[in-house]
N, C-alpha and C. Protein backbone atom coordinates (compact mmCIF):
# COMPACT_ATOMS: atom_id res chain seq x y z
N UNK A 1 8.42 -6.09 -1.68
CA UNK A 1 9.37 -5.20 -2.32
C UNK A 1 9.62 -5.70 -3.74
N UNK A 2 9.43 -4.69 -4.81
CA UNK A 2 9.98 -5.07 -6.48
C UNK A 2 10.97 -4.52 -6.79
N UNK A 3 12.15 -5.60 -7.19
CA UNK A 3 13.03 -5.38 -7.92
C UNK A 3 13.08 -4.87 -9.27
N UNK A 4 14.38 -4.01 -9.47
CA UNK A 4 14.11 -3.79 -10.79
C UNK A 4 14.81 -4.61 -11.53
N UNK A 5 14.12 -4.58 -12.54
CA UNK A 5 13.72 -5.56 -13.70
C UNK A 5 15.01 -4.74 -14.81
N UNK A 6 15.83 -5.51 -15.51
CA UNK A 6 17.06 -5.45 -16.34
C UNK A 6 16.37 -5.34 -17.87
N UNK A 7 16.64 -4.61 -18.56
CA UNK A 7 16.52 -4.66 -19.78
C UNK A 7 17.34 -5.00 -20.85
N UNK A 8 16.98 -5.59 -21.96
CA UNK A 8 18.06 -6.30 -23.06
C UNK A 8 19.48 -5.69 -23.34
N UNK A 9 18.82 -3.97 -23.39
CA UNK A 9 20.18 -3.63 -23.44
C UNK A 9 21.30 -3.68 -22.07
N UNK A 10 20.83 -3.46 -21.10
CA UNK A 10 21.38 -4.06 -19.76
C UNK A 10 22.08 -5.03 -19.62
N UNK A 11 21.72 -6.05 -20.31
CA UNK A 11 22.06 -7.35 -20.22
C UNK A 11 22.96 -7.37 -21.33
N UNK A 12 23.19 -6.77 -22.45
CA UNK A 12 24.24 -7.10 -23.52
C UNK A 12 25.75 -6.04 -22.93
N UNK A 13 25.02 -4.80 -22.41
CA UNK A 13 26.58 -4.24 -21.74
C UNK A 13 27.58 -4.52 -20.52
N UNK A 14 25.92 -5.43 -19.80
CA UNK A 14 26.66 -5.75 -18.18
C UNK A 14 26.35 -4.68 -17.42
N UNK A 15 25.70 -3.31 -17.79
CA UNK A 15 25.93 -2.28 -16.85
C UNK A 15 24.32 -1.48 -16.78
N UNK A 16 24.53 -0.94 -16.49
CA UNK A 16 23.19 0.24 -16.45
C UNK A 16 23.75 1.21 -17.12
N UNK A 17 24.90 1.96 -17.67
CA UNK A 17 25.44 3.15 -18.45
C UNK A 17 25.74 2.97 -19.73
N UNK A 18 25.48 3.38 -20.50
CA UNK A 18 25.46 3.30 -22.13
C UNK A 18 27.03 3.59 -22.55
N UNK A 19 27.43 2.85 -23.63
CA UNK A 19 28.60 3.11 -24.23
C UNK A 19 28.82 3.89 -25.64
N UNK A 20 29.56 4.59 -25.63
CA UNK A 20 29.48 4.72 -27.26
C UNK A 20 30.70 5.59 -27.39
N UNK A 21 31.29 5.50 -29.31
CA UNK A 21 32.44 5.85 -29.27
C UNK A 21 32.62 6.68 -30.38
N UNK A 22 33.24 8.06 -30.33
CA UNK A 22 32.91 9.36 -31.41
C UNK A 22 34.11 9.60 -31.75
N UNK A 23 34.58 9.16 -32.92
CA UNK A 23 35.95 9.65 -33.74
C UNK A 23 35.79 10.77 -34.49
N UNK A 24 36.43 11.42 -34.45
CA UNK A 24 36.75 12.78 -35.68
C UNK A 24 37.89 12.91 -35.96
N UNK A 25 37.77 12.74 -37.52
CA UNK A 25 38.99 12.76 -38.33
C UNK A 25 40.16 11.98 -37.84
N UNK A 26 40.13 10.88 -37.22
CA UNK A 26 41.01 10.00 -36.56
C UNK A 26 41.80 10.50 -35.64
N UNK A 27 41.51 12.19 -35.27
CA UNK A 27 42.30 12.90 -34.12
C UNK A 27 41.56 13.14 -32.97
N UNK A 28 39.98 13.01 -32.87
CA UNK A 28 39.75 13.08 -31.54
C UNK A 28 38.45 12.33 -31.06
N UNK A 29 38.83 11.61 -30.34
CA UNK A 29 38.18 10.37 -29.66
C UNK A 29 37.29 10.64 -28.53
N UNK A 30 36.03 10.64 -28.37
CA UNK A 30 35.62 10.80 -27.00
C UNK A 30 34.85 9.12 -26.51
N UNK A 31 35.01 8.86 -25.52
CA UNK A 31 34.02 7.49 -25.23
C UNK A 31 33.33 7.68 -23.84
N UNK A 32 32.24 6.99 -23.46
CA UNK A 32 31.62 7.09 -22.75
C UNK A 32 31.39 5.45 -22.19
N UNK A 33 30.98 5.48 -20.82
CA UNK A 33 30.69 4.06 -20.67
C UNK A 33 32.28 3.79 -20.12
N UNK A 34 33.07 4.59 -19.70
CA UNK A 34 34.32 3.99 -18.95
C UNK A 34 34.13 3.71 -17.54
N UNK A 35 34.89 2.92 -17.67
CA UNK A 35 34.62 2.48 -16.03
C UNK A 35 35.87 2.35 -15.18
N UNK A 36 37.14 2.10 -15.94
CA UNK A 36 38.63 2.42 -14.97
C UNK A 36 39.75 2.50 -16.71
N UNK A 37 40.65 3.31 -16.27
CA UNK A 37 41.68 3.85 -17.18
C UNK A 37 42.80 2.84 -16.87
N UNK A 38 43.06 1.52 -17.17
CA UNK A 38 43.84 0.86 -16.99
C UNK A 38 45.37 1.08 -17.26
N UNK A 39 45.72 1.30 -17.96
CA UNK A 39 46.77 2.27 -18.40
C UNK A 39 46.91 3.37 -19.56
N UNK A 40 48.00 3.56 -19.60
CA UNK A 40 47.63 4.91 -20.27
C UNK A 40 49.69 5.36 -20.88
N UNK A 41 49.87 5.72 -22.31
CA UNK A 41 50.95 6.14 -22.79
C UNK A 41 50.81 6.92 -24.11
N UNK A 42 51.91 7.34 -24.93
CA UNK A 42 51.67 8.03 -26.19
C UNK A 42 51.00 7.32 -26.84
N UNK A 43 51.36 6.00 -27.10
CA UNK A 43 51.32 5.22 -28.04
C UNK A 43 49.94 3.82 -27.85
N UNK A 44 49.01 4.15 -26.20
CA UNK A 44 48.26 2.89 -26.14
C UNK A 44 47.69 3.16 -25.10
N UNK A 45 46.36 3.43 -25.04
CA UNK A 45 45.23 3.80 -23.79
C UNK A 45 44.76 2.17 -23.38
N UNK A 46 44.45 2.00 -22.47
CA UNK A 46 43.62 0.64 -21.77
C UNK A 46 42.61 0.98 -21.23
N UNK A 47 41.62 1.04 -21.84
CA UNK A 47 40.27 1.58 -20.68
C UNK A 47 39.20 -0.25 -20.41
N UNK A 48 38.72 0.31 -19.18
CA UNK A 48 37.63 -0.96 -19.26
C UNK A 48 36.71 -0.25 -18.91
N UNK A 49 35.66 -0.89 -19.96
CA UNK A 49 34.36 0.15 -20.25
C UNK A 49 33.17 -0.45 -20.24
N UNK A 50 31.84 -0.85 -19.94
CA UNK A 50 30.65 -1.20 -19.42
C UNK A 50 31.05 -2.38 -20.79
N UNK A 51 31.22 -2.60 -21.83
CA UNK A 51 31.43 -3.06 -22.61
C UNK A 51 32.40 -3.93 -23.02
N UNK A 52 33.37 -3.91 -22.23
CA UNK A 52 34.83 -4.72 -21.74
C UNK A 52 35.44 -3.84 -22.23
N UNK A 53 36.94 -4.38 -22.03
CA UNK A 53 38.42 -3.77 -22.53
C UNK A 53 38.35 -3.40 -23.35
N UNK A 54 39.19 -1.83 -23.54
CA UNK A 54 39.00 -1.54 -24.88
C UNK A 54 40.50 -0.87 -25.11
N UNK A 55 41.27 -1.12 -26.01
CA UNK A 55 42.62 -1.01 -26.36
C UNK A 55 42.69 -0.22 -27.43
N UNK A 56 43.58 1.24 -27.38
CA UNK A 56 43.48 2.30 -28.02
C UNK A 56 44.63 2.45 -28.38
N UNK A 57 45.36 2.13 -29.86
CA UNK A 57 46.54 2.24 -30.13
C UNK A 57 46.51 3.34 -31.33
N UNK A 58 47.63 4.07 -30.98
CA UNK A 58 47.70 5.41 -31.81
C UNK A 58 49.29 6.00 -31.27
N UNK A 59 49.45 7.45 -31.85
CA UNK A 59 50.51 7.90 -32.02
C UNK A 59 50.19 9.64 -31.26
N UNK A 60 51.06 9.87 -30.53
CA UNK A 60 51.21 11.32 -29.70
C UNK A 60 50.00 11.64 -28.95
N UNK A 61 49.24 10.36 -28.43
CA UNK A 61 47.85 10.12 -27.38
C UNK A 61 48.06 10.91 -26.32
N UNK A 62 46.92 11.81 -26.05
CA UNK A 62 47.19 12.30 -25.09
C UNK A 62 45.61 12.48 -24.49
N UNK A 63 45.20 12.17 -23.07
CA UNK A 63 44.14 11.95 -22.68
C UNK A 63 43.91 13.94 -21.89
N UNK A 64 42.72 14.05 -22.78
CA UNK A 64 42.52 15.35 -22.32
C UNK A 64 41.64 15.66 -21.60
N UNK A 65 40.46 14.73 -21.73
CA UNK A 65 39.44 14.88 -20.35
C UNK A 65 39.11 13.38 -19.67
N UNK A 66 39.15 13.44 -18.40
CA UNK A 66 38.73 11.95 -18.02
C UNK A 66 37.96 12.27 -16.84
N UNK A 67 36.51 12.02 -16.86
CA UNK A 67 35.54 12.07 -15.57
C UNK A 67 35.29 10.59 -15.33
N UNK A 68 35.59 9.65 -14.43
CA UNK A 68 35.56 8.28 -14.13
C UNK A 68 33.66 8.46 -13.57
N UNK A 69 33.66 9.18 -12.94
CA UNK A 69 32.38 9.28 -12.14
C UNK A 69 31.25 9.38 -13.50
N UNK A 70 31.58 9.63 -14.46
CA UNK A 70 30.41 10.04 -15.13
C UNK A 70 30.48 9.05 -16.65
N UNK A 71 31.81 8.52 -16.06
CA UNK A 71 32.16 7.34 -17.41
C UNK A 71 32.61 7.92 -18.85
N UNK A 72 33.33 9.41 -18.80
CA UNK A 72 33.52 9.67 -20.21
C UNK A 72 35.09 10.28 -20.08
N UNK A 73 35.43 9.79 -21.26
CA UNK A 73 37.13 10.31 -21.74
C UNK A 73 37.08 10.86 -22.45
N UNK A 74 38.16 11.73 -22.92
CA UNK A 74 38.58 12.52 -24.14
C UNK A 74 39.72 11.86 -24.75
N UNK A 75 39.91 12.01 -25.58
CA UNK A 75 41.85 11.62 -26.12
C UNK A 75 41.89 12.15 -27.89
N UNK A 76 43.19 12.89 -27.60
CA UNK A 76 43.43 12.97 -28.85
C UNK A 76 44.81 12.58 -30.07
N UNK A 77 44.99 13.01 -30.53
CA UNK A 77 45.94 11.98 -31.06
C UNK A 77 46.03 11.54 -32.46
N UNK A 78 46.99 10.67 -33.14
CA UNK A 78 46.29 9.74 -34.25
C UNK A 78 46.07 8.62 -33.93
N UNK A 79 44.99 8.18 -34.05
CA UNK A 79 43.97 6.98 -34.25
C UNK A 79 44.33 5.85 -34.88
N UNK A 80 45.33 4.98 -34.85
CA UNK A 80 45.16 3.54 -35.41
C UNK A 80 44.41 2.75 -35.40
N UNK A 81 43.98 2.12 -34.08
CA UNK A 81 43.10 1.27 -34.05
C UNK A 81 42.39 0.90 -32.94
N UNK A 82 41.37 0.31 -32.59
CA UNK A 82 40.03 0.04 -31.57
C UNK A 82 39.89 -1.50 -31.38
N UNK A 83 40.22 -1.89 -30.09
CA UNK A 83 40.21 -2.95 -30.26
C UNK A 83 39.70 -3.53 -28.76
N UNK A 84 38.46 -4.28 -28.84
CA UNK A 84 37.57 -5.02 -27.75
C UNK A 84 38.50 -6.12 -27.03
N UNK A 85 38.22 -6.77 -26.10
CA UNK A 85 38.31 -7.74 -25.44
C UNK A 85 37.28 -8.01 -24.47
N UNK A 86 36.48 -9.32 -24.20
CA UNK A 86 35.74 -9.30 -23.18
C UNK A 86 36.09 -9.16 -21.71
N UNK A 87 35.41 -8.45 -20.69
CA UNK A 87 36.23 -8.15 -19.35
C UNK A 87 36.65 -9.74 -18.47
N UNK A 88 36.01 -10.96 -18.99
CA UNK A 88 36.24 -12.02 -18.70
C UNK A 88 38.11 -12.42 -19.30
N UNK A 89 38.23 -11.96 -20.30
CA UNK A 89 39.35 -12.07 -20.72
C UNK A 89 40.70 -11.79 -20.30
N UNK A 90 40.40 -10.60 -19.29
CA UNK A 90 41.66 -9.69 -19.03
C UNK A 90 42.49 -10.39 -17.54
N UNK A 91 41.35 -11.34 -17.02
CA UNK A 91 41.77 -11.71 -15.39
C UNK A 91 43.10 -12.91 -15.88
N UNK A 92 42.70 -13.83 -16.99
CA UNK A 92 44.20 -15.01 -16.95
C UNK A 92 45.26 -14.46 -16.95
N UNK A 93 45.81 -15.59 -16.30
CA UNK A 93 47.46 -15.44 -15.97
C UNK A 93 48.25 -15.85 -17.56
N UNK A 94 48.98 -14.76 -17.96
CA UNK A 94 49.70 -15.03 -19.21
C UNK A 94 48.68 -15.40 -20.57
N UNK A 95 47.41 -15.47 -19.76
CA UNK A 95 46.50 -15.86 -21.36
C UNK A 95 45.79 -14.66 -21.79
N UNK A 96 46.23 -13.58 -20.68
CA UNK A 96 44.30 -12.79 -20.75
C UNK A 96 45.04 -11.25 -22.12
N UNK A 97 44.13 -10.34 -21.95
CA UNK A 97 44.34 -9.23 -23.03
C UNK A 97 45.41 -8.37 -22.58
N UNK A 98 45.90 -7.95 -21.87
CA UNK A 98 46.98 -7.31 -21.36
C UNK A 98 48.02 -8.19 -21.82
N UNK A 99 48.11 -9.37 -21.66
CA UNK A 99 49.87 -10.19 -22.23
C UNK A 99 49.56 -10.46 -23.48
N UNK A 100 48.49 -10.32 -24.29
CA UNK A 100 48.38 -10.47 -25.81
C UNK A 100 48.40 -9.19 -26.02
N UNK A 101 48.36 -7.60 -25.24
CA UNK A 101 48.69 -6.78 -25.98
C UNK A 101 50.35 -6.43 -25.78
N UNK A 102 51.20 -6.77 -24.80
CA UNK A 102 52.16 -6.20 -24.86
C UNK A 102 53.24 -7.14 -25.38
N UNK A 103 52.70 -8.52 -26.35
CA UNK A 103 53.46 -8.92 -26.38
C UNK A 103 55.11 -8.74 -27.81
């Protein structure tokens, strides 16, 4: 029996599903490559995405499409800022990306 064999890009996302992230005009966001909606408010989306954490801070956010099964979100809104964390990051107690974002 042959296994399948991982490719580079495989190996830099962690996943088999491609990521990628489409701004327009800083009001509407689509991403792909999600993998759970960690939380979610006006002001700050949490997604973890084949790519790690990804922290979505903006103003009157509002998530308009979310297919988990197929890995893609919508959100619209204004757009401040995009911000990574590795998914290794998010598990510490008091150290990880969740208590450095709400602090």
């Amino acid at each position: 029996m042959l296994g399948r064999v991982s490719t580079l890009e495989e190996k830099k996302t962690g996943g088999y599903r491609n990521h990628s992230i489409m701004l327009e005009n800083r009001e509407k966001l689509s991403i792909s490559g999600v993998e759970h909606v960690i939380s979610f408010n006006s002001e700050t989306v949490i997604l973890e995405t084949v790519a790690g954490a990804l922290a979505v801070k903006g103003g009157e956010l509002d998530v308009n499409k979310l297919n988990i099964e197929d890995g893609n979100i919508s959100i619209s809104g204004i757009i401040y800022s995009l911000n990574y964390s590795d998914k290794h990051g998010m598990g510490g107690k008091g150290s990880g990306f969740l208590s450095k974002m709400f602090k």
